[in-house]
N, C-alpha and C. Protein backbone atom coordinates (compact mmCIF):
# COMPACT_ATOMS: atom_id res chain seq x y z
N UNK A 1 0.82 -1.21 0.00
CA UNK A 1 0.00 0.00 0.00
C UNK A 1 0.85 1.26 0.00
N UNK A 2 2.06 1.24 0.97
CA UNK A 2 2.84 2.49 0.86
C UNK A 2 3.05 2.81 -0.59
N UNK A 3 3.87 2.00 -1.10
CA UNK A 3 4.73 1.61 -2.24
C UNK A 3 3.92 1.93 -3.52
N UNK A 4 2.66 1.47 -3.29
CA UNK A 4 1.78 1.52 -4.18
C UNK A 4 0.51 2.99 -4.12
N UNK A 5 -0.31 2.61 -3.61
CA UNK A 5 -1.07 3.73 -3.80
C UNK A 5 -0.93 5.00 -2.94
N UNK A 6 0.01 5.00 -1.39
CA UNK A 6 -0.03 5.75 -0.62
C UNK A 6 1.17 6.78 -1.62
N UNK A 7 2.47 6.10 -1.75
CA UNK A 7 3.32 6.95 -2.56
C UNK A 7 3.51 7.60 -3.48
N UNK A 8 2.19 6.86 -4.39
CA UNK A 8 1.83 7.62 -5.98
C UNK A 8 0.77 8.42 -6.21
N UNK A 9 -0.37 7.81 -5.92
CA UNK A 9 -1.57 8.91 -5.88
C UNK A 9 -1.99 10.20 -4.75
N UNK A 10 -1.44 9.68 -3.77
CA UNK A 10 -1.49 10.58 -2.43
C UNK A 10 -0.76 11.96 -2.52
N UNK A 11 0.53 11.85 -3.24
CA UNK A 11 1.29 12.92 -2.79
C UNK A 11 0.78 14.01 -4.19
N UNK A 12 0.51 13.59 -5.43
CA UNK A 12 -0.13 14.35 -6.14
C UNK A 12 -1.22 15.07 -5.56
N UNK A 13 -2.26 14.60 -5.01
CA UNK A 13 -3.35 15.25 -4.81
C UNK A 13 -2.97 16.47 -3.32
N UNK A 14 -1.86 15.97 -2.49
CA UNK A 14 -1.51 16.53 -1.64
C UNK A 14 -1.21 18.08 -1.91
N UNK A 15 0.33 17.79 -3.36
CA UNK A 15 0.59 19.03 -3.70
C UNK A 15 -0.93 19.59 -4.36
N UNK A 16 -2.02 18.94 -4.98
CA UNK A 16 -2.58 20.12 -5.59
C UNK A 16 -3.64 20.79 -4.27
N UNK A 17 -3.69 19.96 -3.11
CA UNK A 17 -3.48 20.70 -1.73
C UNK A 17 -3.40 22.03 -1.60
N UNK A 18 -2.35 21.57 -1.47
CA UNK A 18 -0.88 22.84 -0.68
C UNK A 18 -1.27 23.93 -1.82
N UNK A 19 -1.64 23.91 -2.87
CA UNK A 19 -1.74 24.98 -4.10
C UNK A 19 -2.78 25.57 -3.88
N UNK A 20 -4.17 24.52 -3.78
CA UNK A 20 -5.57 25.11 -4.00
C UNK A 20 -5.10 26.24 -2.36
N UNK A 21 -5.01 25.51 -1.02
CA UNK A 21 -5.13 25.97 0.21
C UNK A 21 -3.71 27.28 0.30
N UNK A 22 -2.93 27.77 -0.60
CA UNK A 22 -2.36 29.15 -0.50
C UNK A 22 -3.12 29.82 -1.30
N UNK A 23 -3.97 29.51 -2.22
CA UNK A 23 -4.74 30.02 -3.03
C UNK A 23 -6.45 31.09 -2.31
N UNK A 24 -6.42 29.92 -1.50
CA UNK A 24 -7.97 29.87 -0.64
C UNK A 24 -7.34 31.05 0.78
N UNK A 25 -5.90 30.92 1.01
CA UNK A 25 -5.54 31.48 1.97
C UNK A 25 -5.67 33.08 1.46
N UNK A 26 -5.20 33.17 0.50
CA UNK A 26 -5.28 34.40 -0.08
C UNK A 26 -6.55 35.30 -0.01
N UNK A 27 -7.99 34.29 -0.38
CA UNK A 27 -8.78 34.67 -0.46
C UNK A 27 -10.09 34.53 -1.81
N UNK A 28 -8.97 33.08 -2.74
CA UNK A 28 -9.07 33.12 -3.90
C UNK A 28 -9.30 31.83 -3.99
N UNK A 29 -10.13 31.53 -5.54
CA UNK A 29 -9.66 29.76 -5.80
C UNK A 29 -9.74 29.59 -7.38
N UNK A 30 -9.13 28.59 -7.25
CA UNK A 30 -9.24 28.66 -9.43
C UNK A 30 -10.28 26.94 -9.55
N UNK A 31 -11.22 27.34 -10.29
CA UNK A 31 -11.69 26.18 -10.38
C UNK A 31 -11.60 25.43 -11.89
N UNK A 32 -10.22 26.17 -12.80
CA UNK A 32 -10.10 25.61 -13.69
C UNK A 32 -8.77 24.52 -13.57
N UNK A 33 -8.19 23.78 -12.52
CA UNK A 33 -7.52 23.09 -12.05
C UNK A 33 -7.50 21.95 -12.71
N UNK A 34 -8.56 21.68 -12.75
CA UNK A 34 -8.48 20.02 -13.57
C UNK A 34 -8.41 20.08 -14.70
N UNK A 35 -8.87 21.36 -15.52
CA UNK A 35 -8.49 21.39 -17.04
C UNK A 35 -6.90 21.87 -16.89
N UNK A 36 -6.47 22.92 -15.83
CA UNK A 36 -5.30 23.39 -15.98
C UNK A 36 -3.99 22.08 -15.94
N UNK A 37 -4.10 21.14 -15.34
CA UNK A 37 -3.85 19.75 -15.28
C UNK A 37 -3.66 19.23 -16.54
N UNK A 38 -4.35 19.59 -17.17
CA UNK A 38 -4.36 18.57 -18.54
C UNK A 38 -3.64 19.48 -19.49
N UNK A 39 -3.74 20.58 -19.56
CA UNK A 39 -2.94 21.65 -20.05
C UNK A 39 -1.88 21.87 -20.31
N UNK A 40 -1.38 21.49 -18.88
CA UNK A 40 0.40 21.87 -18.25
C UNK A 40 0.74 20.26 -18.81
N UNK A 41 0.04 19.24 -18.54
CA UNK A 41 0.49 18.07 -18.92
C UNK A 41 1.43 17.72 -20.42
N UNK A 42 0.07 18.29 -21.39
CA UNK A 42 0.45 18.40 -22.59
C UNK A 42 1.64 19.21 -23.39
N UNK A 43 1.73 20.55 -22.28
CA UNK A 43 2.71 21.13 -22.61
C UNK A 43 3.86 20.86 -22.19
N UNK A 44 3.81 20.44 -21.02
CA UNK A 44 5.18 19.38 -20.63
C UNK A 44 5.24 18.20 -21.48
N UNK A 45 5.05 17.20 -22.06
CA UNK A 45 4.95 15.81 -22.85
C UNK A 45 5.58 16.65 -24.37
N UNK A 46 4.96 18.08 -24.81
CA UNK A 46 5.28 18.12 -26.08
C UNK A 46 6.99 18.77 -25.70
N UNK A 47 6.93 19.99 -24.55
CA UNK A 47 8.51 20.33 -24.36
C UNK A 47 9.24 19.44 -24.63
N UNK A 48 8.92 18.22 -24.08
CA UNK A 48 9.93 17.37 -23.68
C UNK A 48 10.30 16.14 -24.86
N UNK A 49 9.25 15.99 -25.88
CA UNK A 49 9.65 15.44 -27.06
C UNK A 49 10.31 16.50 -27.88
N UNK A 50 10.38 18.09 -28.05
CA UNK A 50 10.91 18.77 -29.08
C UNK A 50 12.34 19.10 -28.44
N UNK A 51 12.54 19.89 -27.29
CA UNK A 51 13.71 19.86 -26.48
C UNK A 51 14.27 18.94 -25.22
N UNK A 52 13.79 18.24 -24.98
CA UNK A 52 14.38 17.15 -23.85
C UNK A 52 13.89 17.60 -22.42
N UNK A 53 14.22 16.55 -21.70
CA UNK A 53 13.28 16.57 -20.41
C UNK A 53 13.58 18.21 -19.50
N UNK A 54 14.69 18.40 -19.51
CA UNK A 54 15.18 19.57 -18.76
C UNK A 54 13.80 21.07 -19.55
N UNK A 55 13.93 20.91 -20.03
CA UNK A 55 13.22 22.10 -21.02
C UNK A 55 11.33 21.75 -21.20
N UNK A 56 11.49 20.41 -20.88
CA UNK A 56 9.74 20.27 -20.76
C UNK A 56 9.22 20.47 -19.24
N UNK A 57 10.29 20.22 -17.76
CA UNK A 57 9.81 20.49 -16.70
C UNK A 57 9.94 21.82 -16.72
N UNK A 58 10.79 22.56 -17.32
CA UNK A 58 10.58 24.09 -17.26
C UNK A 58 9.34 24.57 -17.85
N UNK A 59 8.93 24.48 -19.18
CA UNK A 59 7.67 24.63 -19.90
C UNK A 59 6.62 23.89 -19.16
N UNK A 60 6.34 23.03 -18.44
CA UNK A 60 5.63 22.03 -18.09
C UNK A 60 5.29 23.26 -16.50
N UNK A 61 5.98 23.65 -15.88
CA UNK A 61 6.00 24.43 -14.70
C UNK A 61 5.46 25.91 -14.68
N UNK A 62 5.98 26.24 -15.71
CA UNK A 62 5.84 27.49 -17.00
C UNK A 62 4.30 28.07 -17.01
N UNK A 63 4.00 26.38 -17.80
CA UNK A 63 2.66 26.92 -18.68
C UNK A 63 1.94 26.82 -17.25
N UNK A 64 1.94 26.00 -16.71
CA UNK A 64 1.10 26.11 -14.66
C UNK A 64 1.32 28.00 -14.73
N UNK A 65 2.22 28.19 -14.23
CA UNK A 65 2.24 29.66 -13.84
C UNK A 65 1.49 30.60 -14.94
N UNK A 66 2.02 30.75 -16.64
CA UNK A 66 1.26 31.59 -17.37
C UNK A 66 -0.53 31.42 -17.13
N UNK A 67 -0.91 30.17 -17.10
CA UNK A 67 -2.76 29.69 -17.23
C UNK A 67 -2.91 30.47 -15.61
N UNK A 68 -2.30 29.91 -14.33
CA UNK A 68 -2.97 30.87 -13.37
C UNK A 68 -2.28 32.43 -13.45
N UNK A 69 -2.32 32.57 -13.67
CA UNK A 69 -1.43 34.20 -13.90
C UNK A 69 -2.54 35.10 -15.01
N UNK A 70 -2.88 34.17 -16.25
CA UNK A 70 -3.95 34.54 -16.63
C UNK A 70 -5.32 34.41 -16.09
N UNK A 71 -5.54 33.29 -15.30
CA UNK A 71 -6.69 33.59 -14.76
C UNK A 71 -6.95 34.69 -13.38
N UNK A 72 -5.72 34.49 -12.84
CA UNK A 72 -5.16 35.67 -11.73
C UNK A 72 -5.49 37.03 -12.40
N UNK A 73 -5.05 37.55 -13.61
CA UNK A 73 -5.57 38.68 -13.90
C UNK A 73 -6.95 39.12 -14.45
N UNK A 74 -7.11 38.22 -14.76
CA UNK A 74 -8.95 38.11 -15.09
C UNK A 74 -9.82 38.75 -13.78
N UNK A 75 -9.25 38.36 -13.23
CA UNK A 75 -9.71 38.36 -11.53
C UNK A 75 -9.81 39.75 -11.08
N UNK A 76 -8.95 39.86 -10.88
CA UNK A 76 -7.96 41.10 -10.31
C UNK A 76 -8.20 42.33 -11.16
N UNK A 77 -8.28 42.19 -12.27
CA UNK A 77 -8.28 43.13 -12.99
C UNK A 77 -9.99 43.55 -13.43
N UNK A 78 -11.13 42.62 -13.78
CA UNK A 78 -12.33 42.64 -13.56
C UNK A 78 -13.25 42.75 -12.17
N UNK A 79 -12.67 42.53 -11.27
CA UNK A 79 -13.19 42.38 -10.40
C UNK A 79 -14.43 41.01 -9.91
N UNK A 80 -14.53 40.32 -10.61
CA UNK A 80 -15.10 39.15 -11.04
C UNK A 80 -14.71 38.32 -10.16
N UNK A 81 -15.59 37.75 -9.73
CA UNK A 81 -15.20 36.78 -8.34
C UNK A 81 -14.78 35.59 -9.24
N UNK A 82 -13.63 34.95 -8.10
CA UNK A 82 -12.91 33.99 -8.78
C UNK A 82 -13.61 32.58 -9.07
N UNK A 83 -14.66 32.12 -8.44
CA UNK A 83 -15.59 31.64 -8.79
C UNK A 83 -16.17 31.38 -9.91
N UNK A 84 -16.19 32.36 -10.51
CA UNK A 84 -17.27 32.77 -11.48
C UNK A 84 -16.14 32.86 -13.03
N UNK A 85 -15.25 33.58 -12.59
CA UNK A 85 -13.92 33.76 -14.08
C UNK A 85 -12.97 32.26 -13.62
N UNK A 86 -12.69 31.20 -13.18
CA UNK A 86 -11.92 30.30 -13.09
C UNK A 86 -13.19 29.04 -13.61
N UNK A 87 -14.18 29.09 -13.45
CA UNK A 87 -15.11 28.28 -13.92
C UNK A 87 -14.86 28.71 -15.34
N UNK A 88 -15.80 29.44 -15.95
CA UNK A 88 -15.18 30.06 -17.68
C UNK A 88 -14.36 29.56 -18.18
N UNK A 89 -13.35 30.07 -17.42
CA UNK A 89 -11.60 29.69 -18.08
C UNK A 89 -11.20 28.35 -18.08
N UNK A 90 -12.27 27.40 -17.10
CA UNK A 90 -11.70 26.27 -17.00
C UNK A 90 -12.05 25.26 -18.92
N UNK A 91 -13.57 25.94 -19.16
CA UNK A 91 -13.58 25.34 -20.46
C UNK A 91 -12.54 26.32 -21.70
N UNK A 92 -12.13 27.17 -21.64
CA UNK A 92 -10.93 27.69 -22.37
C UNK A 92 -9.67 26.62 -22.00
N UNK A 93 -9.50 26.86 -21.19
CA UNK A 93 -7.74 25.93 -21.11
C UNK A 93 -8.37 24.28 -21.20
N UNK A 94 -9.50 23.59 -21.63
CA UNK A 94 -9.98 22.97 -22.12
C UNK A 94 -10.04 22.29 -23.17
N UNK A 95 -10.54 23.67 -23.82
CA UNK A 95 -10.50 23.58 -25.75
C UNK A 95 -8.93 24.18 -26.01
N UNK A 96 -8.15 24.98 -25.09
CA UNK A 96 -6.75 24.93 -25.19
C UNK A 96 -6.10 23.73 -25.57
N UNK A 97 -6.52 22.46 -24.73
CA UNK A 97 -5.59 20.80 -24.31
C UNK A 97 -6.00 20.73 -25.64
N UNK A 98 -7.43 20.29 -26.46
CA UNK A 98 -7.64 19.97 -27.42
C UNK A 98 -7.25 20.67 -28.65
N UNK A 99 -7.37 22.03 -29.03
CA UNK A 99 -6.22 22.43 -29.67
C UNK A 99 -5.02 21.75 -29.91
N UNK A 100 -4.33 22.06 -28.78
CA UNK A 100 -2.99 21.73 -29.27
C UNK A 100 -2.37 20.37 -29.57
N UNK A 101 -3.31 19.48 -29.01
CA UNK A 101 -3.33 18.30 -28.60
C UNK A 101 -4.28 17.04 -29.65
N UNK A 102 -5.18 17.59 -29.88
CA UNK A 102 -5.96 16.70 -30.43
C UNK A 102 -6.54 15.77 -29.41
N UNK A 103 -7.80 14.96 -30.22
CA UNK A 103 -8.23 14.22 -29.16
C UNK A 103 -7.52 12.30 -28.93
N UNK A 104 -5.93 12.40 -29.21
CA UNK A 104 -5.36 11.62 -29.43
C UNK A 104 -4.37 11.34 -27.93
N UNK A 105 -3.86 10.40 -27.33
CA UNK A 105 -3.74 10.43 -26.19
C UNK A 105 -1.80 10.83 -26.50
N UNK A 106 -1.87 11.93 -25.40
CA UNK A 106 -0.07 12.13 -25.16
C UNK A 106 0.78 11.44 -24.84
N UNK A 107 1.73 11.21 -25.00
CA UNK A 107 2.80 9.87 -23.93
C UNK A 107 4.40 10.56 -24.76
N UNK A 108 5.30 10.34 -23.55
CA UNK A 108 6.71 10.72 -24.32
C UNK A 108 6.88 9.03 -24.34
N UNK A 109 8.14 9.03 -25.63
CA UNK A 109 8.09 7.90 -26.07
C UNK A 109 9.12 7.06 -25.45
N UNK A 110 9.59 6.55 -25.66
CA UNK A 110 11.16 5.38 -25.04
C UNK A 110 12.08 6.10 -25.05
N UNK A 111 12.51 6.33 -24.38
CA UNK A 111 14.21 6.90 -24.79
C UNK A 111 15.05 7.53 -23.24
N UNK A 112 16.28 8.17 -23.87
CA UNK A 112 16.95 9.12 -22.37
C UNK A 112 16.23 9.70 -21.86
N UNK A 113 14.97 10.75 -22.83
CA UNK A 113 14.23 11.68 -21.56
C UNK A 113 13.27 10.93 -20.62
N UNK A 114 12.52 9.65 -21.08
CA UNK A 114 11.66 8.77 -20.20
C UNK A 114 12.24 8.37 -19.00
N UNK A 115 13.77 7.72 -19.46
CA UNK A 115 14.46 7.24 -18.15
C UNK A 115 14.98 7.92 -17.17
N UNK A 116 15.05 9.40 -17.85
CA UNK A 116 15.58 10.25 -17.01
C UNK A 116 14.68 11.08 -16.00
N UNK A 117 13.30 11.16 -16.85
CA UNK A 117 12.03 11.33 -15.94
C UNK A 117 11.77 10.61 -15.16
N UNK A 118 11.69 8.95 -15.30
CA UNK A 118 10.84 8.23 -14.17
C UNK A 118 11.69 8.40 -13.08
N UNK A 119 13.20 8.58 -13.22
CA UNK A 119 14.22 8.20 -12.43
C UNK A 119 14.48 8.99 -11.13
N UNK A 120 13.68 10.56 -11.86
CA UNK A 120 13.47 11.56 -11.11
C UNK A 120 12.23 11.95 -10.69
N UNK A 121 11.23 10.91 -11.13
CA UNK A 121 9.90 11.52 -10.73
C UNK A 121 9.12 10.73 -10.14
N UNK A 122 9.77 9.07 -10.93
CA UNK A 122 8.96 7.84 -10.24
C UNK A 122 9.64 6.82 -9.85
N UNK A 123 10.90 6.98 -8.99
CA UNK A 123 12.04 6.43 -8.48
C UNK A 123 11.19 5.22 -7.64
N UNK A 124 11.37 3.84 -7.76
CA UNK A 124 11.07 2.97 -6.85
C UNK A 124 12.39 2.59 -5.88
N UNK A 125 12.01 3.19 -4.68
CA UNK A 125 12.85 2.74 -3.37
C UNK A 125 12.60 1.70 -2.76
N UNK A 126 11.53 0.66 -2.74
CA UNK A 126 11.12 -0.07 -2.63
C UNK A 126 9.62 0.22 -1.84
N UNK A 127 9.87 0.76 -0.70
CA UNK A 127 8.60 0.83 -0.38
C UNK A 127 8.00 1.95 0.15
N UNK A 128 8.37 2.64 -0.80
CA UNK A 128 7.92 4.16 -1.05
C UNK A 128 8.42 4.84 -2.71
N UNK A 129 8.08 5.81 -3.44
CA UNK A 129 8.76 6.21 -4.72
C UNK A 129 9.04 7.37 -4.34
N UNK A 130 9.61 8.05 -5.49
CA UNK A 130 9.80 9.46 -5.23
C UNK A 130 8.74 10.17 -5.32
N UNK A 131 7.46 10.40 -5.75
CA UNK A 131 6.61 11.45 -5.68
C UNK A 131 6.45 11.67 -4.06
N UNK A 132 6.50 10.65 -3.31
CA UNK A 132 6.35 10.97 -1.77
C UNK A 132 7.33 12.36 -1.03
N UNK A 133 8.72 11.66 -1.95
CA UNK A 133 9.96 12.65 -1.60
C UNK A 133 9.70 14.17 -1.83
N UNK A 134 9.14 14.32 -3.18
CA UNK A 134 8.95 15.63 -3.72
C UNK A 134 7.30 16.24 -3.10
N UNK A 135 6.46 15.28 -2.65
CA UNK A 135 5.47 15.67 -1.54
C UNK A 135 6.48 16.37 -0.19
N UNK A 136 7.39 15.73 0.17
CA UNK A 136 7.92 16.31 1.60
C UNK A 136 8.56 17.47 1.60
N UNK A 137 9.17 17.65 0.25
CA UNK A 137 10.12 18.62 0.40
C UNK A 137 9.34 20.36 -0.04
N UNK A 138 8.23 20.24 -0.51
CA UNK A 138 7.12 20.86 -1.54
C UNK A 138 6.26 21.08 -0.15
N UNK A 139 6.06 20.31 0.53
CA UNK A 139 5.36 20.63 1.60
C UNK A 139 6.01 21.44 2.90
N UNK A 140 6.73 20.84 3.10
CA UNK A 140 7.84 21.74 3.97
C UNK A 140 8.75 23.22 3.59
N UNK A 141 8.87 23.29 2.20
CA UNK A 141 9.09 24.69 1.79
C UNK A 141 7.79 25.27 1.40
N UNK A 142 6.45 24.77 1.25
CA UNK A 142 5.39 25.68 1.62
C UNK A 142 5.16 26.00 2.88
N UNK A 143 5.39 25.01 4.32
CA UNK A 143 5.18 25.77 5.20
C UNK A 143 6.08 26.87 5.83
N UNK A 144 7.15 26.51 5.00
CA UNK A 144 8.20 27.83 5.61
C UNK A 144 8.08 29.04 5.14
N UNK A 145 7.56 28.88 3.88
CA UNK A 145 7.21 30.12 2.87
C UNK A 145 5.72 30.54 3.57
N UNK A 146 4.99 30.35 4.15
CA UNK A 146 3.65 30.12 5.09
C UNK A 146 3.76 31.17 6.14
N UNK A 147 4.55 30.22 6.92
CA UNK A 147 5.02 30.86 8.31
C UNK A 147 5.85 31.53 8.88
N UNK A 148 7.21 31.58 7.85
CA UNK A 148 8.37 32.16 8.31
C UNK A 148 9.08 32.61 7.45
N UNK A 149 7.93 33.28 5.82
CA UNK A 149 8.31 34.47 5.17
C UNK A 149 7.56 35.69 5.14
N UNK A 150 8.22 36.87 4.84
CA UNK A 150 7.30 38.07 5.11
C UNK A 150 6.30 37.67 3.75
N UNK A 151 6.19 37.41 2.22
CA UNK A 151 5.21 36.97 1.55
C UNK A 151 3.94 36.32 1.76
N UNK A 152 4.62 35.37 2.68
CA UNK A 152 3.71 34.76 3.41
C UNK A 152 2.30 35.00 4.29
N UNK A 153 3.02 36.29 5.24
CA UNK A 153 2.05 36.56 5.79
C UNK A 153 1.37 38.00 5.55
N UNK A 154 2.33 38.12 4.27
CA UNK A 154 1.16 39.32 3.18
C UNK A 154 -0.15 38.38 3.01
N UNK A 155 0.05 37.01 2.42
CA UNK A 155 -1.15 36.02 1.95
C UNK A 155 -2.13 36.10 3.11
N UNK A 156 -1.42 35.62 4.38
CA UNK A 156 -2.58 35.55 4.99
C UNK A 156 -3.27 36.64 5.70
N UNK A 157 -2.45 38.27 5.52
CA UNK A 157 -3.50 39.13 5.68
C UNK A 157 -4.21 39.80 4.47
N UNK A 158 -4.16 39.56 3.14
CA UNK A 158 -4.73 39.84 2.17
C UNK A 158 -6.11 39.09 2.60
N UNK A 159 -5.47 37.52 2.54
CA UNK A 159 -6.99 36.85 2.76
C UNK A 159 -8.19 37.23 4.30
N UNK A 160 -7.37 37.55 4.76
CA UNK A 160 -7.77 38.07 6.15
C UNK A 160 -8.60 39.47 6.06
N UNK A 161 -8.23 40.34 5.55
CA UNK A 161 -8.91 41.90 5.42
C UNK A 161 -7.84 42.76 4.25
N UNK A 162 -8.25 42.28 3.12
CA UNK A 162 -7.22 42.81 2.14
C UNK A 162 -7.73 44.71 2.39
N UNK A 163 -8.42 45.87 2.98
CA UNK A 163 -8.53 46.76 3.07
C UNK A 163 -7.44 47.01 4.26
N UNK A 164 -7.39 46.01 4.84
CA UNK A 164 -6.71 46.38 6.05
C UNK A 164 -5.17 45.82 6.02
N UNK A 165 -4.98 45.21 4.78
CA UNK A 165 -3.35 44.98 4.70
C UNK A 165 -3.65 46.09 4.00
N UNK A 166 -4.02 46.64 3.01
CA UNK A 166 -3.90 47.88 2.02
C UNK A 166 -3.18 49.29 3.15
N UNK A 167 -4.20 49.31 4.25
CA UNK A 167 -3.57 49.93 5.38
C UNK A 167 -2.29 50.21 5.52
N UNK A 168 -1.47 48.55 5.62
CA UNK A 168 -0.66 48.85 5.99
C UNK A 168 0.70 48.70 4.96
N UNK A 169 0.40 48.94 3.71
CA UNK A 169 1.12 49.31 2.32
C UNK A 169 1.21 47.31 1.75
N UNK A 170 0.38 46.62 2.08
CA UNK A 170 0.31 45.58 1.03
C UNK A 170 -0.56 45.98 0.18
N UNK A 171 0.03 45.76 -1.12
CA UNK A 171 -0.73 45.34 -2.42
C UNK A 171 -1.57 44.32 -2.66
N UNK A 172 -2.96 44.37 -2.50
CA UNK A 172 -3.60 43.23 -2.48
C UNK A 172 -3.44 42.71 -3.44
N UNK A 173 -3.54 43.08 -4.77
CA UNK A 173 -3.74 42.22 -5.84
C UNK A 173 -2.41 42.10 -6.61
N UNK A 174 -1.18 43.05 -6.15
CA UNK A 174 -0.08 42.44 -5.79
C UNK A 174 0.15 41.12 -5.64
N UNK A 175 -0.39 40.48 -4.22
CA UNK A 175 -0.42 39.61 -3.61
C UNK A 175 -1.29 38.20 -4.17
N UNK A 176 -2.40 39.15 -4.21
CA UNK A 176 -3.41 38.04 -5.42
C UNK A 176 -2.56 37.14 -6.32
N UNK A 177 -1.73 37.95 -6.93
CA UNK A 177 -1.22 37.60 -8.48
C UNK A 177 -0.24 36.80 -8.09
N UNK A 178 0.28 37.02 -7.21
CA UNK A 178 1.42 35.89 -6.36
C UNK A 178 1.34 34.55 -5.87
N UNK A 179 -0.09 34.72 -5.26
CA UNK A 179 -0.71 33.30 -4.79
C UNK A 179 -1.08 32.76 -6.10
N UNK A 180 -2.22 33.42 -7.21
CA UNK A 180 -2.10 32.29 -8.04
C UNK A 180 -0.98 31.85 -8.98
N UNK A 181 0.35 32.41 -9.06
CA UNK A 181 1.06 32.37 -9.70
C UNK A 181 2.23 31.06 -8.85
N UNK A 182 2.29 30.90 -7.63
CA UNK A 182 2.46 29.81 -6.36
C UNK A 182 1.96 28.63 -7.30
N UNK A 183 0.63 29.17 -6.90
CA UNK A 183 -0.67 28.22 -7.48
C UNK A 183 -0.41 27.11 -8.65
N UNK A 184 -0.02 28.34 -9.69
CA UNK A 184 -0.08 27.31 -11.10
C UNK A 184 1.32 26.91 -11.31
N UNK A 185 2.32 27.73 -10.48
CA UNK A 185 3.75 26.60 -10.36
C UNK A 185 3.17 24.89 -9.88
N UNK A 186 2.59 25.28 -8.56
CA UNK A 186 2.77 23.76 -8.17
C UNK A 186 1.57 23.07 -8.56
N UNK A 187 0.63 23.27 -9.34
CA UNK A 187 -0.31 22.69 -10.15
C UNK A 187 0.37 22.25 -11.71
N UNK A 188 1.59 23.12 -11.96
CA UNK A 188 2.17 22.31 -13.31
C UNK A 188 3.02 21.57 -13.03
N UNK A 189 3.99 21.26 -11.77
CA UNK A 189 4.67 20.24 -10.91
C UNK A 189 3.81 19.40 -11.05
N UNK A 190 2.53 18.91 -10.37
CA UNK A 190 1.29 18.49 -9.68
C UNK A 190 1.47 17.31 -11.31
N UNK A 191 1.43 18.69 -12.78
CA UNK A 191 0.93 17.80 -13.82
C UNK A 191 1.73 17.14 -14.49
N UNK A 192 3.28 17.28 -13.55
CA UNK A 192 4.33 16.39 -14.39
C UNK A 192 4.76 15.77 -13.79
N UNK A 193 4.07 15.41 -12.19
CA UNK A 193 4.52 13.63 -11.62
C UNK A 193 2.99 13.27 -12.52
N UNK A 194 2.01 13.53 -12.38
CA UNK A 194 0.80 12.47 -13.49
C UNK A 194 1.62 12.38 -14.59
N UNK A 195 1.89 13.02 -15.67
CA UNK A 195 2.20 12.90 -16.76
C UNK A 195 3.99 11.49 -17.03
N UNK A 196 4.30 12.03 -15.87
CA UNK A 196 5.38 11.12 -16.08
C UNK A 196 4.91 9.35 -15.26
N UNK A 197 4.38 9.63 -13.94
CA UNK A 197 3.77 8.38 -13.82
C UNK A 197 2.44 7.36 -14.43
N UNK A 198 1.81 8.15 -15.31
CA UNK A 198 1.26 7.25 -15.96
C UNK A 198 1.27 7.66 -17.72
């Protein structure tokens, strides 16, 4: 069970956790996540067949940050509760996957970048893999970034009384744009342990 379902499926859903809940801390939520998932996936799988694995976890991390960053300004900039513009957007970055993608299934193929991905993404230790590893370390530099950075606790007084951090010279939507931009980093992480483990 460790080995198997606790180490592989668990720590994915964990990080997209830790993403949605700095998101929610803020004051915010994106409910185009599961399309944004499929998104970042594709764009990581194609990085990584045209330039090699190094250059698809960057693009793969990338396109996470540009999709919430765009939906972050949708937000922010309309005034449109996030609710309401992350639902929308979720069927855009949708017909985005299919665009670029077709309705044909993605996979990188055999080679150095596969081995070099699983090796780093779906390492069997025996009775645990690596997505657990990159759950601990992802989790523990979110809570430090949480609790024991000044960014941090811009987030949680934005989400708290963003008039009243404004008070005291935070930029709310400054701040906004930060959390979802957190956000769609570790939601395009999130989509390149799926993409590489199955």
């Amino acid at each position: 069970n460790l080995s198997g379902a606790i180490s592989q499926a668990i720590p994915v859903l964990a990080i997209l956790g830790l993403a949605a809940g700095i998101l929610m801390i803020a004051g915010e939520f994106d409910l185009s996540l599961g399309f944004a998932l499929t998104f970042n996936a594709i764009i990581f799988i194609r990085a990584v067949e045209a330039f090699g694995w190094a250059v698809g976890i960057a693009a793969g991390i990338l396109s996470g940050v540009f999709v919430a960053l765009v939906n972050g300004l949708i937000v922010v900039a309309t005034k449109i509760p996030s609710f309401i513009a992350t639902l929308g957007m979720s069927f855009f970055w949708g017909g985005a996957s299919i665009f670029i993608n077709g309705t044909t299934p993605a996979m990188i193929m055999e080679g150095e970048d596969k081995a070099a991905l699983e090796a780093l993404f779906t390492q069997d230790f025996g009775s645990f893999r690596a997505q657990l590893i990159w759950l601990l370390i992802i989790g523990v530099g979110t809570w430090f970034f949480l609790h024991r950075h000044r960014l941090g606790n811009h987030i949680f007084a934005v989400g708290g009384n963003p008039s009243a951090a404004k008070a005291i010279s935070i930029n709310p939507s400054r701040v906004k744009l930060m959390a979802f931009a957190i956000f769609g980093a570790l939601v395009g992480f999130a989509s390149i342990l799926i993409a590489v483990r199955t």
